[in-house]
Each structure stands twice: as structure tokens, then as C-alpha cells.
C-alpha atoms as a PDB file:
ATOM      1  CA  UNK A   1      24.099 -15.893  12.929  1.00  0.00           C
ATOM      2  CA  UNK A   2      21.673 -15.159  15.450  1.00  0.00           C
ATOM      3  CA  UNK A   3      20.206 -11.819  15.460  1.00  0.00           C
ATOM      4  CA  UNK A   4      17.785 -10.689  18.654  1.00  0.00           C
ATOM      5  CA  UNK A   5      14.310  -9.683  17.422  1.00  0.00           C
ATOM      6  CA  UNK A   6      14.862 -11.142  13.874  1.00  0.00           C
ATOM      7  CA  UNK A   7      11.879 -12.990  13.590  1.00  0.00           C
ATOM      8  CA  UNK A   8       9.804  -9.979  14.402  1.00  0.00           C
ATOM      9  CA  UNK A   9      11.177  -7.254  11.731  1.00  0.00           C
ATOM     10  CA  UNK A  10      10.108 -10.700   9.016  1.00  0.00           C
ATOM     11  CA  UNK A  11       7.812  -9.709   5.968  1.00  0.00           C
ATOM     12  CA  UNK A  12       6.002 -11.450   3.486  1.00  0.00           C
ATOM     13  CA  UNK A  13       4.392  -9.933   0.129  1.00  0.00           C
ATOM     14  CA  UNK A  14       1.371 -12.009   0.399  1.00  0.00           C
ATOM     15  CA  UNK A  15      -0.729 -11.751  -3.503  1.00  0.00           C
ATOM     16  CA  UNK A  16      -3.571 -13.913  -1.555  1.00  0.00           C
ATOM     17  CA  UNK A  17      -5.479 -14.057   0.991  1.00  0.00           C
ATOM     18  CA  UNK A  18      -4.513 -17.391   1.849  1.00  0.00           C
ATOM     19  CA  UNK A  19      -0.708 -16.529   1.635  1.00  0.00           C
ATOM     20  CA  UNK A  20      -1.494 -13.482   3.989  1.00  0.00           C
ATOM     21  CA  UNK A  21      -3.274 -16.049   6.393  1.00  0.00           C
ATOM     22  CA  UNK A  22      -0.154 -18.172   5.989  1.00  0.00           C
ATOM     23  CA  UNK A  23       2.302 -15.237   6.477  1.00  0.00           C
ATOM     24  CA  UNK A  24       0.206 -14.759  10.057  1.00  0.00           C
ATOM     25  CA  UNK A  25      -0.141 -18.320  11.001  1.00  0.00           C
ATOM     26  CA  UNK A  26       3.649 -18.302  10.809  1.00  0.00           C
ATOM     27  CA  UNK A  27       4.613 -14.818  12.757  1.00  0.00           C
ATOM     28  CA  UNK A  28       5.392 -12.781   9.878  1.00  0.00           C
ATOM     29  CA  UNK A  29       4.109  -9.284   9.517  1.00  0.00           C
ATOM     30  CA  UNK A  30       2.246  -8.249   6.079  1.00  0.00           C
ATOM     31  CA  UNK A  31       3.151  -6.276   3.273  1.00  0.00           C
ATOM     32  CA  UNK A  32       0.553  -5.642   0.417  1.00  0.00           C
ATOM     33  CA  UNK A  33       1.932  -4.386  -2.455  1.00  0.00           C
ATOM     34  CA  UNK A  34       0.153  -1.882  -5.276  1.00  0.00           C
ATOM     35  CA  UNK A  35      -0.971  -5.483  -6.651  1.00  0.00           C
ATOM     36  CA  UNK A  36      -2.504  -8.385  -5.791  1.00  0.00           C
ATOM     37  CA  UNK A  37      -4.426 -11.624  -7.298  1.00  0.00           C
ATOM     38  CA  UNK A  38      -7.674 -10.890  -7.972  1.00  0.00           C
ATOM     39  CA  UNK A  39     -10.063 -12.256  -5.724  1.00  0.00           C
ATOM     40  CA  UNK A  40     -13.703 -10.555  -5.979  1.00  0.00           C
ATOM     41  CA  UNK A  41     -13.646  -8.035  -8.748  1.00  0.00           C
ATOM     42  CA  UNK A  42     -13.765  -5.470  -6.270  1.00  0.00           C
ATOM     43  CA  UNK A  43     -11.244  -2.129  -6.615  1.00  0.00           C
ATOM     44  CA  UNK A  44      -7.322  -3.022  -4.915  1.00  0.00           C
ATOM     45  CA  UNK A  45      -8.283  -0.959  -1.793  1.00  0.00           C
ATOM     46  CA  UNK A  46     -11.251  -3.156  -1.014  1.00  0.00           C
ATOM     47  CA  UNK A  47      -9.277  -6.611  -1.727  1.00  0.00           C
ATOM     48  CA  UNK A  48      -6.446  -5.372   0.488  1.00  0.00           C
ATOM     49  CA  UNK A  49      -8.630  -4.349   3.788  1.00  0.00           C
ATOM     50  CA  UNK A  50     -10.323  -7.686   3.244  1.00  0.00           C
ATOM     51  CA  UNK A  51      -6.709  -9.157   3.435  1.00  0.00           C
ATOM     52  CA  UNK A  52      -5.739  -7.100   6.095  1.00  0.00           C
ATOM     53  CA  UNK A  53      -8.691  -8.160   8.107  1.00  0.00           C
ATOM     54  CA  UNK A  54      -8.369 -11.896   7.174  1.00  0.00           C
ATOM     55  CA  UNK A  55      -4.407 -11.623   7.848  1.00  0.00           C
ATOM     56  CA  UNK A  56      -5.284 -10.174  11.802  1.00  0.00           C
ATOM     57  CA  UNK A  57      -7.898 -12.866  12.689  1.00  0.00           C
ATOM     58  CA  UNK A  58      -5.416 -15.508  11.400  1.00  0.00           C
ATOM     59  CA  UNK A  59      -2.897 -13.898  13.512  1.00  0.00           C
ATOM     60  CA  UNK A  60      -5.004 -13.712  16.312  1.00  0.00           C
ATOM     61  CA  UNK A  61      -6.643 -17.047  16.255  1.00  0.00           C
ATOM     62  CA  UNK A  62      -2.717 -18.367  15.876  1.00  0.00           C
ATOM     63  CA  UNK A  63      -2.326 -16.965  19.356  1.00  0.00           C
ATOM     64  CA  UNK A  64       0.790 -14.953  18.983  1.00  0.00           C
ATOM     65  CA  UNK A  65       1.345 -12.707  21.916  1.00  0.00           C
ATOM     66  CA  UNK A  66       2.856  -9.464  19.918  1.00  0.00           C
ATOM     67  CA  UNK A  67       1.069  -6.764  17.663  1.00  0.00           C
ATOM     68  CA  UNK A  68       1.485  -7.434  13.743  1.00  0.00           C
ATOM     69  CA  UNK A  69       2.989  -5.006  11.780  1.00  0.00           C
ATOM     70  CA  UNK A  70       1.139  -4.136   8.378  1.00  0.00           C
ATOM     71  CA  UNK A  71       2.070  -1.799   5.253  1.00  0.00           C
ATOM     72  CA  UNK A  72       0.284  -1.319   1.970  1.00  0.00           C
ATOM     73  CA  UNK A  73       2.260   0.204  -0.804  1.00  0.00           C
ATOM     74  CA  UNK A  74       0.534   3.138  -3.185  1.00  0.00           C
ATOM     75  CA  UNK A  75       1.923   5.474  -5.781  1.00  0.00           C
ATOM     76  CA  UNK A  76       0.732   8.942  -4.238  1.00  0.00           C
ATOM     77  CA  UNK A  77       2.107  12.433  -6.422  1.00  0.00           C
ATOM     78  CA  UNK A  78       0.769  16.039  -5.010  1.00  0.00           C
ATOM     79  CA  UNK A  79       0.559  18.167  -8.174  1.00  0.00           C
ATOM     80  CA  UNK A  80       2.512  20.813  -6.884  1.00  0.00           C
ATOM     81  CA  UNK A  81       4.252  22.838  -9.637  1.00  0.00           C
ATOM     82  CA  UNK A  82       4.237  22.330 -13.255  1.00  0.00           C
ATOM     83  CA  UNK A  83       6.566  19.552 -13.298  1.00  0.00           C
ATOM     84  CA  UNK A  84       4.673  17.581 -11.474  1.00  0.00           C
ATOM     85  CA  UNK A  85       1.630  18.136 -13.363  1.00  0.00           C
ATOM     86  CA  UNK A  86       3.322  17.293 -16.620  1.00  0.00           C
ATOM     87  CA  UNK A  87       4.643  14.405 -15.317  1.00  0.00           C
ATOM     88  CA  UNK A  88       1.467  13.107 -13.059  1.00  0.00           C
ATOM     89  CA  UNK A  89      -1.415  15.173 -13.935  1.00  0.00           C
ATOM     90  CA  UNK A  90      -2.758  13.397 -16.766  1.00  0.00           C
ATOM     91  CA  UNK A  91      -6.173  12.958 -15.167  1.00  0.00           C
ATOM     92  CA  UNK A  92      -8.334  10.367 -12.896  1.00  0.00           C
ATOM     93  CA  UNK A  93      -6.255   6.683 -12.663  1.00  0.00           C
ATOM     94  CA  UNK A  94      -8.441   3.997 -11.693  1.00  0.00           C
ATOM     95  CA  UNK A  95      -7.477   0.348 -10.606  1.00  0.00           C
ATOM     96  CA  UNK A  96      -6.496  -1.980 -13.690  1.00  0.00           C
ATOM     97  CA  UNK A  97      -7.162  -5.881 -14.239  1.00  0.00           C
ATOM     98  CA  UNK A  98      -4.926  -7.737 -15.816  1.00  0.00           C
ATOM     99  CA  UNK A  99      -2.772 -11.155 -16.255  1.00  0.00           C
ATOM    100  CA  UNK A 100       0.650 -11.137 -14.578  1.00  0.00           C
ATOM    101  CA  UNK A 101       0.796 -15.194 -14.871  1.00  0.00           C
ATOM    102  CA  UNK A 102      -1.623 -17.354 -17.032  1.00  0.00           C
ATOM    103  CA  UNK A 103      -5.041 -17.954 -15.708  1.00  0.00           C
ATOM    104  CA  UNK A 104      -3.944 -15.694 -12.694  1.00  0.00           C
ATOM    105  CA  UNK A 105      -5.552 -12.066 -12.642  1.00  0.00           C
ATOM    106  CA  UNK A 106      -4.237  -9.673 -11.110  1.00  0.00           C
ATOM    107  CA  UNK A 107      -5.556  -6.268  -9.577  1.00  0.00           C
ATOM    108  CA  UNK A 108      -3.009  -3.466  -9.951  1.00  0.00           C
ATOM    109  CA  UNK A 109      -3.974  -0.515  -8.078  1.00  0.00           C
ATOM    110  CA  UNK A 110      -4.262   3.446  -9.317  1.00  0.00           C
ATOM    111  CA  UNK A 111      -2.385   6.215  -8.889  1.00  0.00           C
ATOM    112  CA  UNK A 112      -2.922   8.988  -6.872  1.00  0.00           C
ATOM    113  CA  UNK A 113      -2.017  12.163  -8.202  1.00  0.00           C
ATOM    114  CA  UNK A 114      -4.044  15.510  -7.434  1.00  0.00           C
ATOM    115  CA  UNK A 115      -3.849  18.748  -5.757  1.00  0.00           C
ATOM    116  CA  UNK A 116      -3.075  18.439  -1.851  1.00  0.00           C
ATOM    117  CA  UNK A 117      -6.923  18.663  -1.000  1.00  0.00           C
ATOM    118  CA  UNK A 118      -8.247  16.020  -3.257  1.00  0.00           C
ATOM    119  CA  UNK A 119      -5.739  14.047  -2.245  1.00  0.00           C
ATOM    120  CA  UNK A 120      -6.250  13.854   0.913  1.00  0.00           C
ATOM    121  CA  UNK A 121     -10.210  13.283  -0.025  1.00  0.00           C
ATOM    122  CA  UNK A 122      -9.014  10.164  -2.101  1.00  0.00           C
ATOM    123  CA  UNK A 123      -6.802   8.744   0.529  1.00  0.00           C
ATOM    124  CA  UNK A 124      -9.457   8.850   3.390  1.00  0.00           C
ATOM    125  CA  UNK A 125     -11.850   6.684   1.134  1.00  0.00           C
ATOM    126  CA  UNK A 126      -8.905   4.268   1.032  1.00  0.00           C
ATOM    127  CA  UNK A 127     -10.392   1.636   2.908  1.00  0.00           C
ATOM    128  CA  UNK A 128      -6.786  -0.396   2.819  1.00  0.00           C
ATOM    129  CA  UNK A 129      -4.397   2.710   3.860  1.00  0.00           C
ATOM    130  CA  UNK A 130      -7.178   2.890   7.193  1.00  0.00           C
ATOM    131  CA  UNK A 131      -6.536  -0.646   7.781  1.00  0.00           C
ATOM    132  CA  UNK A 132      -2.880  -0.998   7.615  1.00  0.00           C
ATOM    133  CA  UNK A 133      -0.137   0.661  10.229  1.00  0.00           C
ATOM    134  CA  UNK A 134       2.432   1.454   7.751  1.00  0.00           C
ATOM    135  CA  UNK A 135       2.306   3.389   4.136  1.00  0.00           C
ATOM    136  CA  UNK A 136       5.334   2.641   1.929  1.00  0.00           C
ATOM    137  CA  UNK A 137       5.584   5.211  -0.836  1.00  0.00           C
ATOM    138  CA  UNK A 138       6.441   3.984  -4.547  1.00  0.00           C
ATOM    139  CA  UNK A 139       8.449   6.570  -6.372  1.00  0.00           C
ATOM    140  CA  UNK A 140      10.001   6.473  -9.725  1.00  0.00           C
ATOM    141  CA  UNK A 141      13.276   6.443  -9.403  1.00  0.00           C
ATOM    142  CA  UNK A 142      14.030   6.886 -12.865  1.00  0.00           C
ATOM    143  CA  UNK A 143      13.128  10.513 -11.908  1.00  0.00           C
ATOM    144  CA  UNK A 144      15.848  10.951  -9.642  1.00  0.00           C
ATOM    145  CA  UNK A 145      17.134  11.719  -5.999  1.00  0.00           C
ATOM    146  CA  UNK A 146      16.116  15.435  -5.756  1.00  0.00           C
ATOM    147  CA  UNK A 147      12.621  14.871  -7.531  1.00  0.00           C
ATOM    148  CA  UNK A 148      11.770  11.900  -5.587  1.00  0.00           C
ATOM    149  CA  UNK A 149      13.174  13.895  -2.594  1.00  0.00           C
ATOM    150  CA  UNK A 150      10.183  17.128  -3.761  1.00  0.00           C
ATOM    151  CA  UNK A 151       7.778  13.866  -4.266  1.00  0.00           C
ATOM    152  CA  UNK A 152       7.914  12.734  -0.903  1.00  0.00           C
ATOM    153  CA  UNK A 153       8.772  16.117   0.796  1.00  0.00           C
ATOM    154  CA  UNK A 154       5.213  17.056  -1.089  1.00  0.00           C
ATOM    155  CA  UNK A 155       3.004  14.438   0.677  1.00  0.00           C
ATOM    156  CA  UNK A 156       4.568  14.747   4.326  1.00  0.00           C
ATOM    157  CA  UNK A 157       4.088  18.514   4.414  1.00  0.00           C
ATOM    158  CA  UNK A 158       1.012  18.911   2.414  1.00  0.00           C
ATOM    159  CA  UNK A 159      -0.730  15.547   2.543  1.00  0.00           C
ATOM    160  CA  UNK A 160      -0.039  13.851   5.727  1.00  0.00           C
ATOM    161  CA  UNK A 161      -0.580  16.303   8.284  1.00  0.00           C
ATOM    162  CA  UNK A 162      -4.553  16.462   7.122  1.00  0.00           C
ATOM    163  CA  UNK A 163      -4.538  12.395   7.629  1.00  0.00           C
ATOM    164  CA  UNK A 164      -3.174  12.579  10.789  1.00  0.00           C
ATOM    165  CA  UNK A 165      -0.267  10.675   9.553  1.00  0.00           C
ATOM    166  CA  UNK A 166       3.350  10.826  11.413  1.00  0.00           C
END
């Protein structure tokens, strides 16, 4: 069936910078995940703003005549109450390396999880969440409904008004 706009609301995952080229070539917007194939060593945030970049001049270059969308996924937790601190305040989380295929490392990236003010310190050094138009938020849903509700209820009213996110 034919459905009007369709081909704009299209995403692809792209783990590469070649497949995020590929995604733009073709019309698709770009979503980067909290992983990707290791490229340079470098920390996820890094990789990802390199992909953004190399996804828009790809688009660009392929002459398409509306704006891409973008959205990079992160795992964000304001330690707000006890509970939350028990569950996400185990200390600093750095990126990880590691194999999700053979001979194919990957970069999986950290979590975020501080009071509201650091947060929002960590976040504005993220050079990938400043290049993309679109945050997606990873919860745990093995948590539940009403504590993933507090989770994300936590970063729009404590978090994202200091970014300037809406």
C-alpha cells in the first residue's frame, strides 16, 4: 500500500560509516545506536559525530532536497532518590570494546548516571548528542512502567531544560 511521506519517516541503524553513507546516498535518515563497529579507537561519542558528519556530506553531495533526520541512542539515569542510586549509582561508566561478531569490534558506549548537574556537564561534552537532532532514551524495561516513567520524567525536568533540549 502506498503511504504519503513513507520514504521520509525511513531509518537505518548504520554500525559503519560506510553503511551510514549508504543509508544517506539512499534517502534514509540515521539512527546510531549506544554501539557501533569500531573504527578509530576513539570513545563512542567521537565515532558517532564522525558518522554523523560523514552521513550529512553523503547526503548532501547525493543532492536530496529535504533535511535528514538524525538520533543517537544513550542510556542517561539522574540519581534522584535512593532507588536510583542503588540501582545506577555505582560510579564513573566509561565506553567498552568488545567483539559482538568475530574479527568485528565493537564500541559500546557508557552510561550516564549522576546527579542532575554533572549530568548535564557530561552530556554537553557529548560531541555525538551536539551533532544529532534527535535523543532516543534507552531504559530498562525490566524495571517497569512507573520507574521508567520517574527515569524519563527525571531527565526532562531536571536534565533537559539546562541543554536547551525540547
Amino acid at each position: 500500500p502506498h503511504s504519503p511521506g513513507l520514504r521520509d519517516r525511513i531509518w537505518w541503524g548504520a554500525a559503519t560509516d560506510a553503511t551510514a553513507q549508504w543509508a544517506a546516498k539512499l534517502g534514509m535518515n540515521l539512527q546510531s545506536s549506544t554501539l557501533k563497529f569500531d573504527e578509530s579507537g576513539e570513545p563512542l561519542h567521537v565515532q558517532q559525530a564522525k558518522q554523523i558528519r560523514a552521513y550529512r556530506a553523503a547526503w548532501t553531495e547525493a543532492g536530496h532536497t529535504r533535511t535528514p533526520r538524525v538520533s543517537v541512542s544513550r542510556s542517561i539515569f539522574a540519581l534522584m532518590n535512593d532507588l536510583d542510586r542503588a540501582y545506577f549509582g555505582r560510579g564513573e561508566s566509561t565506553d567498552h570494546f568488545g567483539y559482538i561478531e568475530p574479527q568485528k569490534r565493537a564500541v559500546f558506549g557508557r552510561t550516564y548516571s549522576a546527579e542532575p548537574e554533572t549530568l548535564v556537564r557530561q552530556l554537553r561534552e557529548d560531541e555525538a548528542i551536539a551533532e544529532a537532532d534527535t535523543l532516543l532514551l534507552t531504559v530498562p524495561n525490566q524495571l517497569g512502567v512507573a520507574y521508567n516513567a520517574h527515569v524519563i520524567e527525571s531527565i526532562i525536568k531536571h536534565v533537559a531544560p539546562a541543554l536547551g533540549w525540547r
